[in-house]
C-alpha atoms as a PDB file:
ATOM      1  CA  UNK A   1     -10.874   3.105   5.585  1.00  0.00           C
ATOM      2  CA  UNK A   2     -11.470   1.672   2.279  1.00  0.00           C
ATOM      3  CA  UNK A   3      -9.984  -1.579   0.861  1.00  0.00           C
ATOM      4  CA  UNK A   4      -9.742  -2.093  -2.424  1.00  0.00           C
ATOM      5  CA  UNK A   5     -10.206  -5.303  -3.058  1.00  0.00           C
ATOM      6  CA  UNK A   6     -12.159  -6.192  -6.161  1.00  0.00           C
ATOM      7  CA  UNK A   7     -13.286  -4.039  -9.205  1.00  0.00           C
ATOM      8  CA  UNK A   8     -16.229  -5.324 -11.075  1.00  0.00           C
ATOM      9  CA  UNK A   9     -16.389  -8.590  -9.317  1.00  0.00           C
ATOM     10  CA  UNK A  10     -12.802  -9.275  -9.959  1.00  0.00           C
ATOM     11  CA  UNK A  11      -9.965  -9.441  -7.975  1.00  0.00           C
ATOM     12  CA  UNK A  12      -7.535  -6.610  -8.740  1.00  0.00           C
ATOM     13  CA  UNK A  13      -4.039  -8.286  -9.375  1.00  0.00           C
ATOM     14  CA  UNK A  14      -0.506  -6.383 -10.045  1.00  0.00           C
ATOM     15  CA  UNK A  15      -2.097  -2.881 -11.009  1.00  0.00           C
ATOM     16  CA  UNK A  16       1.130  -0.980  -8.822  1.00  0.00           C
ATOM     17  CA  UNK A  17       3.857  -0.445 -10.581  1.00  0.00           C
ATOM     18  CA  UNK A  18       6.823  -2.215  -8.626  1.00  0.00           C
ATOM     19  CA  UNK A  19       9.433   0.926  -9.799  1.00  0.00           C
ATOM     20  CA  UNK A  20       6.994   2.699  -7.078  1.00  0.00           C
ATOM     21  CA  UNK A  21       7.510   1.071  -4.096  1.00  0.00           C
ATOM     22  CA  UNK A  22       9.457   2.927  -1.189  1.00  0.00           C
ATOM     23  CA  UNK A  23      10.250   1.595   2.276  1.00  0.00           C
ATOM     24  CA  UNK A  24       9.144   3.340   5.237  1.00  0.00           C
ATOM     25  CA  UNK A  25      11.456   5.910   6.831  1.00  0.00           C
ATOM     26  CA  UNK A  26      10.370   4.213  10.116  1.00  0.00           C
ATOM     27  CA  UNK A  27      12.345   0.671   8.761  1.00  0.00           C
ATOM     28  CA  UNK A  28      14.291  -0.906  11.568  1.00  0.00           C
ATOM     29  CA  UNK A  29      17.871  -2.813  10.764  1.00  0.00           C
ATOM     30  CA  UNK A  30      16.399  -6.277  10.619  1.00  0.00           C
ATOM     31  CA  UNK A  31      14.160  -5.876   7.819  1.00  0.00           C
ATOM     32  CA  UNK A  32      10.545  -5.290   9.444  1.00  0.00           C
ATOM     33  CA  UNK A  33       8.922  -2.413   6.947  1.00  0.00           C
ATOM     34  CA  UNK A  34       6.590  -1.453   5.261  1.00  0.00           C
ATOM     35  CA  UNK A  35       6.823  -0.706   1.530  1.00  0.00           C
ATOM     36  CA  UNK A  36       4.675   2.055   0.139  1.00  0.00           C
ATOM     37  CA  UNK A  37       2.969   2.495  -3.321  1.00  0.00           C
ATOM     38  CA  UNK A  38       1.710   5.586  -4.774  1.00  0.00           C
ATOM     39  CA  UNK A  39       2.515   5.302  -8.488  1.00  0.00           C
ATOM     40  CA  UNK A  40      -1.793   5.507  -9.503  1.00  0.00           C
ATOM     41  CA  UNK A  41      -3.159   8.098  -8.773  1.00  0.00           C
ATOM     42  CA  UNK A  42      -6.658   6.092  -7.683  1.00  0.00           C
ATOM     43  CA  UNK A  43      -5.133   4.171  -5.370  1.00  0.00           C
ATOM     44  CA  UNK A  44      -1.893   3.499  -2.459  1.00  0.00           C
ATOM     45  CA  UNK A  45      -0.398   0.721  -1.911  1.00  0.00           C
ATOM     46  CA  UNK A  46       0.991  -0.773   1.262  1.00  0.00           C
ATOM     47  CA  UNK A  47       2.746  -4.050   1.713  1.00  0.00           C
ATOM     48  CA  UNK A  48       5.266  -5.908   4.206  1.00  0.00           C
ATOM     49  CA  UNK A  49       8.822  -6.019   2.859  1.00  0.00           C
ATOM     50  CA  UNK A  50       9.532  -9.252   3.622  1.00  0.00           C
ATOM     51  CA  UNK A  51       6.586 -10.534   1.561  1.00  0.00           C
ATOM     52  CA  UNK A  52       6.405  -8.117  -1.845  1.00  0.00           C
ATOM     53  CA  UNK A  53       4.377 -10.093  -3.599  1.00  0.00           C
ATOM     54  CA  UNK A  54       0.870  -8.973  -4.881  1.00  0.00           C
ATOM     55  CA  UNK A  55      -1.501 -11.297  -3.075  1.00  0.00           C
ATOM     56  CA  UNK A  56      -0.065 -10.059   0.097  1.00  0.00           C
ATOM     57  CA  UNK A  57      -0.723  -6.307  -1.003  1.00  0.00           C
ATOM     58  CA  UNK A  58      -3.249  -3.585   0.434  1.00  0.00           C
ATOM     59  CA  UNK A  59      -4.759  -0.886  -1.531  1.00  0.00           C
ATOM     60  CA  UNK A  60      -6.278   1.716  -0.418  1.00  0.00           C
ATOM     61  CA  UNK A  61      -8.228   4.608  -1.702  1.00  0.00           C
ATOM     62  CA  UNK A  62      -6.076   7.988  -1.289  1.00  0.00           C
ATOM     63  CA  UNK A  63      -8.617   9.835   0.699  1.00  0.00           C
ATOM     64  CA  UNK A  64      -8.621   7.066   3.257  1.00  0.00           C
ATOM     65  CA  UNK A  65      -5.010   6.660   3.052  1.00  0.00           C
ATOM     66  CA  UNK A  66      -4.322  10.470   3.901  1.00  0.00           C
ATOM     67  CA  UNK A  67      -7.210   9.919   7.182  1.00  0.00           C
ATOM     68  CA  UNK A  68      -5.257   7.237   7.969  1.00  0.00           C
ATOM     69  CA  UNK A  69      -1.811   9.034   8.111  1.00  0.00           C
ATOM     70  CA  UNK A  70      -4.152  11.527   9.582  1.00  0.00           C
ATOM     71  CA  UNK A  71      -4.824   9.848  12.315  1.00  0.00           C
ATOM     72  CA  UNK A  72      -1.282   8.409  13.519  1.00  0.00           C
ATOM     73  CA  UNK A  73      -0.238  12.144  13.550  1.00  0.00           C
ATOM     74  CA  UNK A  74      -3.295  13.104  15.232  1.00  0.00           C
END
């Protein structure tokens, strides 16, 4: 799985638009979920709900986000 981390020796900061994110359908009544972001179409975004801030986001690359899911269904 790739993490996107840096671009150009730069850290990449706030490039997911926050009108994207969606909880999980998994979410459980007291708040642990995960938030999904798939509003670029180079990258998805996954963070912790409790914590939506930017430093505390993933992002991966979409291929290796679909073998991920790809892999939990296996």
């Amino acid at each position: 799985m790739t993490l996107i981390e840096y671009n150009s020796g730069h850290k990449i900061t706030n490039v997911l638009p926050e009108r994207c994110w969606r909880t999980s359908t998994r979410c459980v009544p007291n708040g642990n979920c995960a938030e999904i972001n798939r509003g670029r179409s180079d990258r998805v975004g996954v963070r912790d709900s409790k914590h939506p801030v930017a430093a505390s986001t993933l992002q991966f690359r979409p291929s290796a986000w679909t073998r991920f899911l790809d892999q939990l269904t296996g």
